[in-house]
Structures are given as C-alpha cells and as structure tokens.
N, C-alpha and C. Protein backbone atom coordinates (compact mmCIF):
# COMPACT_ATOMS: atom_id res chain seq x y z
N UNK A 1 0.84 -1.20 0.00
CA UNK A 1 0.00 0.00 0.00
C UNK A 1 0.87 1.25 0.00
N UNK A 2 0.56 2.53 -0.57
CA UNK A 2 0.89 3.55 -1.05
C UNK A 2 1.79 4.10 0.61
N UNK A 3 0.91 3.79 1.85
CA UNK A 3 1.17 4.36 2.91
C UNK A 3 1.83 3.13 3.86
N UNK A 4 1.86 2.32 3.44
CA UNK A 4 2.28 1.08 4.17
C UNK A 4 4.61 1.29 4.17
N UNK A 5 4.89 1.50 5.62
CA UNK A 5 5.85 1.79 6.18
C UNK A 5 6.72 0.54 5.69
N UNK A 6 8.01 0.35 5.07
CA UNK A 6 8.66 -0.92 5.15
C UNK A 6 9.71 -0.44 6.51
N UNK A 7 10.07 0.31 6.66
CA UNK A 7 11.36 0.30 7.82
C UNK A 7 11.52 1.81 8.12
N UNK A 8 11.84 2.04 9.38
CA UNK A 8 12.01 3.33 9.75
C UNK A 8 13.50 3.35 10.41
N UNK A 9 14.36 4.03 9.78
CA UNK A 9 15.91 4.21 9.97
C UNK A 9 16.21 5.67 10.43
N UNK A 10 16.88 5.38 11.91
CA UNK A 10 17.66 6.62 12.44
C UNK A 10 19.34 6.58 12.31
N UNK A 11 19.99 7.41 11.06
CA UNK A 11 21.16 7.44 11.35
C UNK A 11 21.99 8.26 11.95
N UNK A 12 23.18 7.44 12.63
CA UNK A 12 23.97 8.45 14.01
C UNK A 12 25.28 8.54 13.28
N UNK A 13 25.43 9.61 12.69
CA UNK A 13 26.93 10.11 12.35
C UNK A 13 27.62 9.73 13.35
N UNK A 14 28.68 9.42 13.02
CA UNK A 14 30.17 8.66 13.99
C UNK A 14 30.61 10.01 14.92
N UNK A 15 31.35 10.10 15.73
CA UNK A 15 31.41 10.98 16.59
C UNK A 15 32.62 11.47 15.86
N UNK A 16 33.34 12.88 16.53
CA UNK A 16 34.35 13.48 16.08
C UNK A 16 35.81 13.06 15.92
N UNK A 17 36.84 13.13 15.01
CA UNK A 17 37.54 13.14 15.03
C UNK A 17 39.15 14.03 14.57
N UNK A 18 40.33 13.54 15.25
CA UNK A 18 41.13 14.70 14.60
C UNK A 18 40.96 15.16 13.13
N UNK A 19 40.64 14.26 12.50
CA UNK A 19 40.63 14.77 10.81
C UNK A 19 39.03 15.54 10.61
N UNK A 20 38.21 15.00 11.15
CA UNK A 20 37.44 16.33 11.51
C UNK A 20 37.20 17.55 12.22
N UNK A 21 37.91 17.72 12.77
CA UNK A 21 38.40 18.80 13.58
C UNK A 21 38.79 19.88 12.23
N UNK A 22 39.80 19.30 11.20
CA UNK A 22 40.40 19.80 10.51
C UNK A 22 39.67 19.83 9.30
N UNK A 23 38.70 19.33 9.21
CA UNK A 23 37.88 19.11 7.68
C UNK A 23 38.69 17.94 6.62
N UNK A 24 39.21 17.21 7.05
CA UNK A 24 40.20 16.39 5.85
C UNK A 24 39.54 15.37 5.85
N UNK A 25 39.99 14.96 4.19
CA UNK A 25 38.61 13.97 3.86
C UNK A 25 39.65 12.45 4.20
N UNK A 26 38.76 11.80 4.39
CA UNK A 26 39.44 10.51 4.54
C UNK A 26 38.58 9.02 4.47
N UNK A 27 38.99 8.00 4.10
CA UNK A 27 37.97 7.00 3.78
C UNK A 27 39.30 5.49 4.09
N UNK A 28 39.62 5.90 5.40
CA UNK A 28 40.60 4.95 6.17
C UNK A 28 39.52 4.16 7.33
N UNK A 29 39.87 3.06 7.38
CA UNK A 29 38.72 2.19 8.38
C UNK A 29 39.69 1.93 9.70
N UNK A 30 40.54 2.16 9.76
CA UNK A 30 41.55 1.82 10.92
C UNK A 30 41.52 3.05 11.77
N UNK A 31 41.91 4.08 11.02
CA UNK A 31 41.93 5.84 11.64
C UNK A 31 41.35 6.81 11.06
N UNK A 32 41.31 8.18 11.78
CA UNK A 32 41.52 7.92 12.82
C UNK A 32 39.73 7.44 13.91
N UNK A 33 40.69 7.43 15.54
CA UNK A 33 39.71 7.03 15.79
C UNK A 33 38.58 8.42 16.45
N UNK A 34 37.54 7.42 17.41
CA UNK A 34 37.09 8.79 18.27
C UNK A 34 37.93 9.73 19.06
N UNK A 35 37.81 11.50 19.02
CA UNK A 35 38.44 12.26 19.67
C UNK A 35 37.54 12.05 20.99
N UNK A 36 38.54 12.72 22.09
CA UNK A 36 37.52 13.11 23.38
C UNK A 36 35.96 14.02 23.43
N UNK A 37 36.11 14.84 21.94
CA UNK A 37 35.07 15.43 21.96
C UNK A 37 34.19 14.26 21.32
N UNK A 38 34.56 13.52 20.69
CA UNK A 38 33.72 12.83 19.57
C UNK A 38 32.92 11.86 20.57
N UNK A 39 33.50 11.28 21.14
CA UNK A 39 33.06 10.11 22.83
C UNK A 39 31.85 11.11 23.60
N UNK A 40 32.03 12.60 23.51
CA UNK A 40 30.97 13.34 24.44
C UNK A 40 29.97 13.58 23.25
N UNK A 41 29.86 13.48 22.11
CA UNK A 41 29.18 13.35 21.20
C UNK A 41 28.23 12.64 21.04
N UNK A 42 28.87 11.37 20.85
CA UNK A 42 28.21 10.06 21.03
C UNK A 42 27.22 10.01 22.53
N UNK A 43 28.12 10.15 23.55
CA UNK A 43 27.87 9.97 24.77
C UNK A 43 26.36 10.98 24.86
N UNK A 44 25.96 12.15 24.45
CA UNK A 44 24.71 12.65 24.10
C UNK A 44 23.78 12.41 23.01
N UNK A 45 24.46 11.53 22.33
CA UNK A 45 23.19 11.01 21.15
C UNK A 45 22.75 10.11 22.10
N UNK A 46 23.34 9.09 22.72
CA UNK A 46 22.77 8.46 23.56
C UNK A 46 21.46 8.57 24.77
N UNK A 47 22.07 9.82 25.40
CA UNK A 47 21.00 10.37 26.25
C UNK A 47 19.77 10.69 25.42
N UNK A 48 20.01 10.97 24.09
CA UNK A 48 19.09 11.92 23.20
C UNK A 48 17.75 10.54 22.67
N UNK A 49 18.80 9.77 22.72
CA UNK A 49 17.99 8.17 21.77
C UNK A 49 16.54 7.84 23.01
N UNK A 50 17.43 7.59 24.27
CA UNK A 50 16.93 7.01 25.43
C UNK A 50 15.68 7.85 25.99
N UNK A 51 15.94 9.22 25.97
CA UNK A 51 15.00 10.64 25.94
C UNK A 51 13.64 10.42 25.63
N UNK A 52 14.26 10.32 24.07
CA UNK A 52 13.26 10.41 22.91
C UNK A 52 12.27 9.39 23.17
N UNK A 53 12.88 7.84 23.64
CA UNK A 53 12.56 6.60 23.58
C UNK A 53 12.24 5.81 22.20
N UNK A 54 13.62 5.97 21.41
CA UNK A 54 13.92 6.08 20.20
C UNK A 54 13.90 4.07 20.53
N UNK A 55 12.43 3.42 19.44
CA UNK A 55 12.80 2.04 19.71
C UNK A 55 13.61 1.47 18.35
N UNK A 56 13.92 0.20 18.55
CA UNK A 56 15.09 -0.15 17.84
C UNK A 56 15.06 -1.83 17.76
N UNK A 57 15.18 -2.27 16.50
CA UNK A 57 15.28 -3.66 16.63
C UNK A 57 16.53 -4.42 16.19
N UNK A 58 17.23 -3.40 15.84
CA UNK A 58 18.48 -3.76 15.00
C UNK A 58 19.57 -2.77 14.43
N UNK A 59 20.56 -2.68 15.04
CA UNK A 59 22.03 -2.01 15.15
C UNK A 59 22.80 -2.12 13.79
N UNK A 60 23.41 -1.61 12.80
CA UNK A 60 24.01 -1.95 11.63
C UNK A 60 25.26 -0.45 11.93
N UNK A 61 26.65 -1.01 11.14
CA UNK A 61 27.81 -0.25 11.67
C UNK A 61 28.42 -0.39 10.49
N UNK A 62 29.08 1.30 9.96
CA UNK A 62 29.99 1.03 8.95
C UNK A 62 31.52 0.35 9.79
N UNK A 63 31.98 -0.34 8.54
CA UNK A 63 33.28 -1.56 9.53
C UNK A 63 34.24 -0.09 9.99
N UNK A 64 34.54 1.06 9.55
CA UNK A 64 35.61 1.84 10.40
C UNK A 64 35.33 2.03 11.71
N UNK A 65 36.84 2.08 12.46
CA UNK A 65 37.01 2.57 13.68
C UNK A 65 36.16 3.24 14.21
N UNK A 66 35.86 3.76 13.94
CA UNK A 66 35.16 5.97 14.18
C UNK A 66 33.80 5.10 14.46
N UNK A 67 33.18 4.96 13.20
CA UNK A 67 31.88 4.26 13.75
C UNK A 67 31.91 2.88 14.40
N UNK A 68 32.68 1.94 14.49
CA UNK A 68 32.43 1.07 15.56
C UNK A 68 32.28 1.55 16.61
N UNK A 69 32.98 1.79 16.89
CA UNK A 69 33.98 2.93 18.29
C UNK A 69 32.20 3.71 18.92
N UNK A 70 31.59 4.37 17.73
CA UNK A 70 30.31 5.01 18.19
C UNK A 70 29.04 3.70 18.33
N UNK A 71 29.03 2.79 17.59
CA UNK A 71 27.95 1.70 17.39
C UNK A 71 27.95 0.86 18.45
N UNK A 72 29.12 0.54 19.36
CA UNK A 72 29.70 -0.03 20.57
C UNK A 72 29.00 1.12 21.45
N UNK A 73 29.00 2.31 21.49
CA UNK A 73 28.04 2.66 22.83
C UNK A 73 26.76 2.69 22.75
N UNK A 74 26.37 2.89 21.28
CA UNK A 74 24.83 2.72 21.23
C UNK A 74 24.77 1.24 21.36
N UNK A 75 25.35 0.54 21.30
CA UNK A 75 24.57 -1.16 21.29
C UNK A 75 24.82 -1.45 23.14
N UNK A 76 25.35 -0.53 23.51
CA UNK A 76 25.46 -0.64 25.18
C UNK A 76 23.94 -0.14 25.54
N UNK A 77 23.37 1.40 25.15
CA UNK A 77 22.34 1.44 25.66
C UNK A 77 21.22 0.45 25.54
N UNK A 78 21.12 -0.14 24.12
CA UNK A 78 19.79 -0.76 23.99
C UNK A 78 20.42 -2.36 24.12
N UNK A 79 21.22 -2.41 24.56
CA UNK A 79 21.45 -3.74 25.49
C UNK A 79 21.70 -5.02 24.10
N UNK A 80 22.17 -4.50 23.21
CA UNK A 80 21.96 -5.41 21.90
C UNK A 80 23.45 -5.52 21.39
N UNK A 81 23.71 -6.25 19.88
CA UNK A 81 25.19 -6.15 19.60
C UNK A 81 24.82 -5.64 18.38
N UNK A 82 25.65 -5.24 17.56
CA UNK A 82 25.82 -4.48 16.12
C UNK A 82 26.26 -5.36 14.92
N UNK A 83 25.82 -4.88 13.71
CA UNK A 83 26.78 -5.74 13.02
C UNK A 83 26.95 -4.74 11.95
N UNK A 84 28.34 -4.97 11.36
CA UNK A 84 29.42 -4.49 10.28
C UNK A 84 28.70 -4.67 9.07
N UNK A 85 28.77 -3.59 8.27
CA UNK A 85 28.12 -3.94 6.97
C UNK A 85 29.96 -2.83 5.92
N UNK A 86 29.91 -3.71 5.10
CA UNK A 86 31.45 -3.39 4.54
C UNK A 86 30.61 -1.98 3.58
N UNK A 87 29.43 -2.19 2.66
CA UNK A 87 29.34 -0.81 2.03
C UNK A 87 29.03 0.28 2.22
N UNK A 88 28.93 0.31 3.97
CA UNK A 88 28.79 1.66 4.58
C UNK A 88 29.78 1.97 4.71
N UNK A 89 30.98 1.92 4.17
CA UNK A 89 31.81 3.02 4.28
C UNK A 89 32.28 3.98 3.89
N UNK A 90 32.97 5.20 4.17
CA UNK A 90 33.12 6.28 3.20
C UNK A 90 32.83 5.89 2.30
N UNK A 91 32.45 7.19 1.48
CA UNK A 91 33.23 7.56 -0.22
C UNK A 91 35.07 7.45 -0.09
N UNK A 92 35.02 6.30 -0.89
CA UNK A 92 36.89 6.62 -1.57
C UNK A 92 37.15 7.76 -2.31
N UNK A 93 38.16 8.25 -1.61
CA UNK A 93 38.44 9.33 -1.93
C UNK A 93 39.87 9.74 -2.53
N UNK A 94 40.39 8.52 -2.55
CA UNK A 94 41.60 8.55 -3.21
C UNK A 94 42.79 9.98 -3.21
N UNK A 95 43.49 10.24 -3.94
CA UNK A 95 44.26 11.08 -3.48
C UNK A 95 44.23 11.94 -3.03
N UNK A 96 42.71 12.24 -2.19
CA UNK A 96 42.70 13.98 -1.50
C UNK A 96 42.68 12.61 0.38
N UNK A 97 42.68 11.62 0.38
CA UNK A 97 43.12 10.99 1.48
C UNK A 97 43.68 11.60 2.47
N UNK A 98 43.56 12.29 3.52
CA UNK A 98 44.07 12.66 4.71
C UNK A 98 44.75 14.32 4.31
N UNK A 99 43.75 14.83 3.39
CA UNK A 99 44.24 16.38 3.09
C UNK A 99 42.96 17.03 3.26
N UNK A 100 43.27 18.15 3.87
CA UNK A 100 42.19 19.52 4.23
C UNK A 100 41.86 20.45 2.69
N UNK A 101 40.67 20.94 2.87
CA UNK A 101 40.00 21.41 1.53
C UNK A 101 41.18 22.33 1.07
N UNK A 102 41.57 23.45 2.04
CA UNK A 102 43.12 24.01 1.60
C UNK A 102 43.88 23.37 0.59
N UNK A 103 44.76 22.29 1.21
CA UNK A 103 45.91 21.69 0.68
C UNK A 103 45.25 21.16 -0.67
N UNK A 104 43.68 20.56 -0.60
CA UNK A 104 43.28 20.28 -1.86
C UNK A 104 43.10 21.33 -2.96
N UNK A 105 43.05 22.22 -2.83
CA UNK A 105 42.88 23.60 -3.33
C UNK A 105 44.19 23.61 -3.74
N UNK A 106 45.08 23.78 -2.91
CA UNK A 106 46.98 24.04 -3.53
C UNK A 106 47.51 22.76 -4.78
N UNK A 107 46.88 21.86 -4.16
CA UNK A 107 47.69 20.40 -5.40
C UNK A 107 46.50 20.32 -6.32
N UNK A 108 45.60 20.78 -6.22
CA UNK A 108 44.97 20.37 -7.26
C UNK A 108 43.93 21.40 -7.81
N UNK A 109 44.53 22.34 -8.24
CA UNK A 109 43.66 23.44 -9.02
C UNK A 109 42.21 22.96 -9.37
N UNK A 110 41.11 23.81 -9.10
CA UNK A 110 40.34 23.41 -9.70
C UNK A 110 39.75 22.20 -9.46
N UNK A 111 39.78 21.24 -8.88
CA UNK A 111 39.28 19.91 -8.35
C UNK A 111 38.20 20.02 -7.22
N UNK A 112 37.87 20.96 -6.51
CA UNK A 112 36.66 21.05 -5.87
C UNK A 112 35.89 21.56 -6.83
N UNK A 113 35.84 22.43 -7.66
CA UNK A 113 34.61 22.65 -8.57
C UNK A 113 34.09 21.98 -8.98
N UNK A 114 35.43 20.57 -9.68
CA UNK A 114 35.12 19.13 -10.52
C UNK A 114 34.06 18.94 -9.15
N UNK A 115 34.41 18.50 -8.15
CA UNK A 115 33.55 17.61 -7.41
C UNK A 115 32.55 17.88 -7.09
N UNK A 116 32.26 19.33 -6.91
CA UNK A 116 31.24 19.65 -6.77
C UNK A 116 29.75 19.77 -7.86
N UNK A 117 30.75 19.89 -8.94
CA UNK A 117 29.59 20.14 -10.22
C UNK A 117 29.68 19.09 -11.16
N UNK A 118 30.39 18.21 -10.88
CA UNK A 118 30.09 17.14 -11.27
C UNK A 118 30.62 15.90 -11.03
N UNK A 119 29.25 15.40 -10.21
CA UNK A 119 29.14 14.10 -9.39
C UNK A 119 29.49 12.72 -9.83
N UNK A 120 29.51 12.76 -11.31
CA UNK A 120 29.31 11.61 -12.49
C UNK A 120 30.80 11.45 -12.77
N UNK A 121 31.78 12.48 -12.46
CA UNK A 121 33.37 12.00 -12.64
C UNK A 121 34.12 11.56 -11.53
N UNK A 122 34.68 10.58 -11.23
CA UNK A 122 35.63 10.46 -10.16
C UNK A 122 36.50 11.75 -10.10
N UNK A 123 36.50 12.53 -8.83
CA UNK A 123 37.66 13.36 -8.41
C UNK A 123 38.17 12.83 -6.92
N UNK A 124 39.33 12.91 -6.98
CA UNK A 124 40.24 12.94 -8.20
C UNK A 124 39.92 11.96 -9.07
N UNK A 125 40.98 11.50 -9.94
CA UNK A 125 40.19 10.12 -10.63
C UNK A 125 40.35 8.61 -10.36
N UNK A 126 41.42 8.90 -9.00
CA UNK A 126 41.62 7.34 -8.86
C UNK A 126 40.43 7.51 -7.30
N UNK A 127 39.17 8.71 -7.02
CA UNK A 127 38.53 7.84 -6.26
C UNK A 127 37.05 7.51 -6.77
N UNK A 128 36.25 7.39 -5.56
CA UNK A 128 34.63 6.92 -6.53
C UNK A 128 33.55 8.06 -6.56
N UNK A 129 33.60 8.25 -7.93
CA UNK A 129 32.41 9.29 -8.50
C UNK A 129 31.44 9.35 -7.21
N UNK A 130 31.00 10.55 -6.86
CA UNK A 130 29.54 10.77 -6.00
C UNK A 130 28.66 10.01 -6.66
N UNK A 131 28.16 10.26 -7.72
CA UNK A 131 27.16 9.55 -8.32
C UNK A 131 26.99 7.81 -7.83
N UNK A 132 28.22 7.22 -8.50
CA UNK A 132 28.70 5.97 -7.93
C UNK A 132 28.62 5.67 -6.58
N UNK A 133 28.83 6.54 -5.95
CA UNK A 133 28.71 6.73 -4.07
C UNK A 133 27.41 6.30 -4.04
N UNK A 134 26.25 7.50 -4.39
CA UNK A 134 25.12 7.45 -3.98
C UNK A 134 24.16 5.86 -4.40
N UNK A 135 24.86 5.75 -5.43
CA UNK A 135 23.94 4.02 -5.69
C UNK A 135 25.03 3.54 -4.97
N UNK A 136 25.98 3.28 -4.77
CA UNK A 136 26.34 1.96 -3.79
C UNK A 136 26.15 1.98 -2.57
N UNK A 137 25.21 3.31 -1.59
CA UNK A 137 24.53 3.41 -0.80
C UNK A 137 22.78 3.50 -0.60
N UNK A 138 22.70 3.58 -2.00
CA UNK A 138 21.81 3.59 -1.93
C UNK A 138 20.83 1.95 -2.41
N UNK A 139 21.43 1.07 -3.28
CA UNK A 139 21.76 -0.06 -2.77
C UNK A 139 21.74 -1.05 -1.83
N UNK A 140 23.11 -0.89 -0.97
CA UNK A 140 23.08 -0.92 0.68
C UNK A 140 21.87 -1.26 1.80
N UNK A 141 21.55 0.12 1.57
CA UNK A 141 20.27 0.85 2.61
C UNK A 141 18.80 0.00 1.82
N UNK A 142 18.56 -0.04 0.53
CA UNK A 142 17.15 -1.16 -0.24
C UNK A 142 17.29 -2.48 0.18
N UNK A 143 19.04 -3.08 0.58
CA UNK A 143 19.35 -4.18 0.80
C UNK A 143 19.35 -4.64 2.70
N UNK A 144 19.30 -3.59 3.55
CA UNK A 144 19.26 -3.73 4.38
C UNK A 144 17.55 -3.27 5.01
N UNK A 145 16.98 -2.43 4.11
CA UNK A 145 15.27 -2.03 4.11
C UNK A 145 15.13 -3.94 4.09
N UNK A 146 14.94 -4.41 2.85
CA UNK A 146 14.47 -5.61 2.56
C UNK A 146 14.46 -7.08 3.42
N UNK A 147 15.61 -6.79 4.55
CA UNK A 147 15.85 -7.37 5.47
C UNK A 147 15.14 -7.21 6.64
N UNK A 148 14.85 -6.05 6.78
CA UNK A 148 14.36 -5.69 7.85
C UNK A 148 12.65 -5.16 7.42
N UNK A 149 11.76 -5.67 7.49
CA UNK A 149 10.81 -5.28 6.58
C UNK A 149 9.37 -5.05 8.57
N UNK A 150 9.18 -4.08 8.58
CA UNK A 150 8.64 -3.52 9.73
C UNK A 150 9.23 -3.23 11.09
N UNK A 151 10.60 -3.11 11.10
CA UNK A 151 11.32 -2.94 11.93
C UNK A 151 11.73 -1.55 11.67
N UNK A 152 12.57 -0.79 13.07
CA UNK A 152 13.02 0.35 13.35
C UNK A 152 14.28 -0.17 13.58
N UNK A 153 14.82 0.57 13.01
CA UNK A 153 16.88 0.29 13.06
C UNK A 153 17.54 1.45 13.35
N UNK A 154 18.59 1.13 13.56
CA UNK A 154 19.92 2.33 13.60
C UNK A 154 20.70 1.74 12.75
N UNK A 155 21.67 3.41 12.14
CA UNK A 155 22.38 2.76 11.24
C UNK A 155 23.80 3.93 11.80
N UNK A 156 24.61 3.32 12.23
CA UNK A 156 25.91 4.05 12.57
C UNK A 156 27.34 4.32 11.35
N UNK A 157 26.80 5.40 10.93
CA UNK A 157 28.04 5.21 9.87
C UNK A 157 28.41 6.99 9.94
N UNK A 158 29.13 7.18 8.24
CA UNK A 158 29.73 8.72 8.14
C UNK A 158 28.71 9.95 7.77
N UNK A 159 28.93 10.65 7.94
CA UNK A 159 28.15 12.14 7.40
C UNK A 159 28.02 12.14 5.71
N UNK A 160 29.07 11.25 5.05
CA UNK A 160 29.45 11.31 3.38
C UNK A 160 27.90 10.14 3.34
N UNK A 161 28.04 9.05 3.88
CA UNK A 161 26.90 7.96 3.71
C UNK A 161 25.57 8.42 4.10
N UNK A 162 25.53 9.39 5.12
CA UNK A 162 23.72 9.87 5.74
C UNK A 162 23.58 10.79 4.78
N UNK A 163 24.33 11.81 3.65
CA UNK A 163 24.20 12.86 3.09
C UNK A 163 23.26 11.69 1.73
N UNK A 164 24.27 10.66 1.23
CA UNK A 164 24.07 9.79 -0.05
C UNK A 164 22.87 9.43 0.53
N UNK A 165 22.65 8.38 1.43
CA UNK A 165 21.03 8.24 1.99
C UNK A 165 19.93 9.33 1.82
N UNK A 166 20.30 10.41 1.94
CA UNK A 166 19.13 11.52 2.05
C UNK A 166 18.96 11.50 0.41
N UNK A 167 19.56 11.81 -0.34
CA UNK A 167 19.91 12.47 -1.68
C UNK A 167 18.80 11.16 -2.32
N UNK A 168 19.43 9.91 -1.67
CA UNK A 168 18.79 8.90 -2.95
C UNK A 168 17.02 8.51 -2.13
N UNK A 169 16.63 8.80 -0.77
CA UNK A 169 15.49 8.44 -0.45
C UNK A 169 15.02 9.88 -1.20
N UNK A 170 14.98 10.69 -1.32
CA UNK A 170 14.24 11.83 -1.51
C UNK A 170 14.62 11.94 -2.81
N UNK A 171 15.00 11.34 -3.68
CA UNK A 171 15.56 11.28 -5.08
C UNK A 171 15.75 12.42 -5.81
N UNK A 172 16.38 13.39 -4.58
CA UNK A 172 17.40 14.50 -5.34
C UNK A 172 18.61 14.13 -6.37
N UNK A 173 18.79 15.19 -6.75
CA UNK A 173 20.43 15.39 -8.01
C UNK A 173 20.98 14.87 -7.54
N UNK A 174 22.19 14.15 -8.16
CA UNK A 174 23.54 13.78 -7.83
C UNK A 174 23.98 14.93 -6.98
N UNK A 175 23.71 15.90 -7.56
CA UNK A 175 24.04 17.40 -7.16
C UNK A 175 24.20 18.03 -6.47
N UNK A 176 23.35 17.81 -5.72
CA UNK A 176 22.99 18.16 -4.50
C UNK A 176 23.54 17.47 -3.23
N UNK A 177 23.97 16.49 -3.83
CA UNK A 177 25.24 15.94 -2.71
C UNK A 177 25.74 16.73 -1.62
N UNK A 178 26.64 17.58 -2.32
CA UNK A 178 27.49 18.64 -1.60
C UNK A 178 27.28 19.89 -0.92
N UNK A 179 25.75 20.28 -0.95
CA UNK A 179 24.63 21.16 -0.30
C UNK A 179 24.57 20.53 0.82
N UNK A 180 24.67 19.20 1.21
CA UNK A 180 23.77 19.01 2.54
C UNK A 180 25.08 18.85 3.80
N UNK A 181 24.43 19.44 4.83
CA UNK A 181 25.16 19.35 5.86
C UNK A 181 24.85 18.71 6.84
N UNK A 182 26.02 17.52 7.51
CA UNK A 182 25.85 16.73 8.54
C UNK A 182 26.79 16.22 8.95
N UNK A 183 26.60 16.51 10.47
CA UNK A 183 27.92 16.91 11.62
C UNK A 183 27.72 15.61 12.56
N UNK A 184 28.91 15.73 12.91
CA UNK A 184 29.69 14.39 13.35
C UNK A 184 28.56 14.53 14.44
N UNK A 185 28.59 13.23 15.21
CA UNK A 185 27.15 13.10 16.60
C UNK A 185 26.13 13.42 16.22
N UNK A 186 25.18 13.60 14.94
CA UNK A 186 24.15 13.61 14.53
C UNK A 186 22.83 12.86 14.49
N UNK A 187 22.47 13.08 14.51
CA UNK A 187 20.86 12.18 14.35
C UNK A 187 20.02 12.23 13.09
N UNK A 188 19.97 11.45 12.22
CA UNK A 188 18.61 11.34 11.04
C UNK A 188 17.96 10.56 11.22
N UNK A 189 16.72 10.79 10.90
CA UNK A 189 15.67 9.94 10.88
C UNK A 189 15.06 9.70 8.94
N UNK A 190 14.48 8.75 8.67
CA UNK A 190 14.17 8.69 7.46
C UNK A 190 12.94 7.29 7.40
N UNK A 191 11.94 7.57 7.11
CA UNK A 191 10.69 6.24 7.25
C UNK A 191 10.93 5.63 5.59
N UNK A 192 10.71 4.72 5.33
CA UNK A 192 10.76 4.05 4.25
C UNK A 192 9.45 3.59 3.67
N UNK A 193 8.47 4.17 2.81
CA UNK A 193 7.36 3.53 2.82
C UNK A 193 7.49 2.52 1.15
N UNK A 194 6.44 2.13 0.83
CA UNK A 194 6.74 1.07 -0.47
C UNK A 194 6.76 2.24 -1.46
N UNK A 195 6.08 3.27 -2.18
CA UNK A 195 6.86 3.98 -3.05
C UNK A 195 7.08 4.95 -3.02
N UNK A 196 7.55 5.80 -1.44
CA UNK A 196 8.46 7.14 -1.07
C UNK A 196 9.11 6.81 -0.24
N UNK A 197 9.49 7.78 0.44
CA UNK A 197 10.09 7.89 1.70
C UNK A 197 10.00 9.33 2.02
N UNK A 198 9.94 10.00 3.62
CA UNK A 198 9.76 10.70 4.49
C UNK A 198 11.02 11.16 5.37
N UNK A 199 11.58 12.33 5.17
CA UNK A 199 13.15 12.56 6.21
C UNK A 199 12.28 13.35 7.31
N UNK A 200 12.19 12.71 8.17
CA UNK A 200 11.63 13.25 9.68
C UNK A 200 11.92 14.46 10.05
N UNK A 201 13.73 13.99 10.16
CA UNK A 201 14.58 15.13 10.78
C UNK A 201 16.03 14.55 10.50
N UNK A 202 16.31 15.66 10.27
CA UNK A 202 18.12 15.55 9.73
C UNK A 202 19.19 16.89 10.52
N UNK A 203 20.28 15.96 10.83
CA UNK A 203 21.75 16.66 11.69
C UNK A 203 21.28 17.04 12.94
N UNK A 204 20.09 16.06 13.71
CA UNK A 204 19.96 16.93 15.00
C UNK A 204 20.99 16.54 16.04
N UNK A 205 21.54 17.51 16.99
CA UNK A 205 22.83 17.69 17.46
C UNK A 205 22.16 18.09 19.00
N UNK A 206 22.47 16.96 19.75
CA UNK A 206 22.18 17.00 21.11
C UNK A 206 22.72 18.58 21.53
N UNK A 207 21.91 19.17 22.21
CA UNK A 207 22.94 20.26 23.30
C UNK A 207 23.60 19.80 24.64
C-alpha cells in the first residue's frame, strides 16, 4: 500500500575526530579514531535516543574505527550487539586521502569545482564518483530495508553515507550531494514507505 511503512531508519553520524576537527577527507577504516570530543558526542546522542525513547530492533555499523567505536556505545544502551556492513563506508576518496580542503585547493587546481559540479566523474580520478557513491549506498540501505521489513533500526556510519542516503530516499540530483550538511554526533531519521520515503529530521545535534 501507497502508505504502508517498510522500515524506519535513524542514522547516528560517527562521533568526532582529529581529521574532523580539521575538515580532511578521509575513507581509512583503521583511523583515525574517536576524539575526546567525539566520545561526548556520542555519549549525548545516547542520552538523546533514550530521551526520545527512540525504539530499535536492530544495530548496523559502517566496519571503520570511528563508527564502531560510536555503534559499541549505542549497542550498550539498547542492550543489543551491532553488526558491520562493509558498504557503509566512506566515499573513496583517493588522493585527497588525509588532506584539508586548503591543501586540496593548492595540489589540485580546480578539483573542488570538478567535485562539486560534477558528481558523475571520479575526483580525483583514482577515487569513486559521488554519483557511484550514492547508488552503492543507496543499494546498501534497499538491501538492508528488505531485510528488515517492519522494523526500526539504527544505522551508525559517516556524514558522506547519511548525506548519499538523504539524496537517494528523496531522489534528489547527484548534485545536491554537496549542499547538505551533517555533523559528526548527529541524528537522522528517514521512514521508508513502499513507493516514497519521508526525512523526519536531519543533523539533530544534542545540546
């Protein structure tokens, strides 16, 4: 039915880290990990979940550090365990790897415009097109809907993966990728029905 719900997904951006501190893009699963701020991050999405009385039947974690590291305290509150899903992870990002928008600006003339205006080319070119991003998350998320078919989940991954989620449930531009903003310790919500979907609320940020 037109109104009939398949899954209702809250995703929790990974908490902070040094390379976010700094804005540098990175799509490393080892590092870095949670900062001290990023742990008080987390540590209030938590209060925020429990608050709300945010229910939950099932925990899913991109495999990096950063978000385990955050999926390990949410699977503490709701008393449950998590599991690793390998295509939640970053966008590859290939040679702008562990460099700030600056330094990308200095080595590579002109390469944020590429990325920004157009989603359909790998920039640089050894990483993966946005476009490419957004279906292999978007993908993902139909493949983990289908699994979970009347259940409420969490999904613990990056700000690059909740941005691609929004873009492809609401079947915006490629384009529009790089418009949306969402900060580390975040909260989205997104309902899944059989032929739309609904964004509740997006980047809410405990005080």
């Amino acid at each position: 039915m037109y109104f009939s719900r398949k899954c209702k997904i809250t995703f929790i951006c990974n908490g902070e880290t040094i390379y976010s501190e700094d804005g540098r893009f990175t799509d490393s699963e080892n590092y870095p990990p949670l900062s001290d701020t990023g742990q008080d991050e987390i540590e209030k999405i938590c209060e925020f979940l429990k608050a709300r009385g945010v229910k939950n039947d099932k925990i899913y974690s991109s495999p990096a550090l950063r978000s385990v590291q955050s999926a390990s305290m949410i699977a503490k509150l709701f008393k449950q365990d998590f599991e690793t899903v390998e295509d939640l992870h970053p966008r590859k990002c290939g040679s702008f790897n562990g460099l700030t928008y600056e330094q990308i600006d200095e080595k590579f003339p002109d390469a944020l415009d590429k990325l920004v205006n157009n989603p359909d080319i790998p920039t640089p070119d050894d990483a993966e097109s946005i476009s490419s991003f957004i279906n292999r998350i978007k993908f993902t998320i139909n493949d983990i809907i289908e699994k979970n078919i009347g259940s409420r989940i969490i999904i613990v991954t990056h700000r690059d993966v909740i941005k691609a989620a929004i873009c492809a449930a609401l079947n915006m531009p490629d384009s529009s990728f790089n418009r949306i903003y969402i900060k580390s310790g975040s909260a989205t919500q997104i309902s899944y029905f059989e032929r739309w979907s609904s964004l509740v609320y997006c980047d809410y940020t405990p005080i």
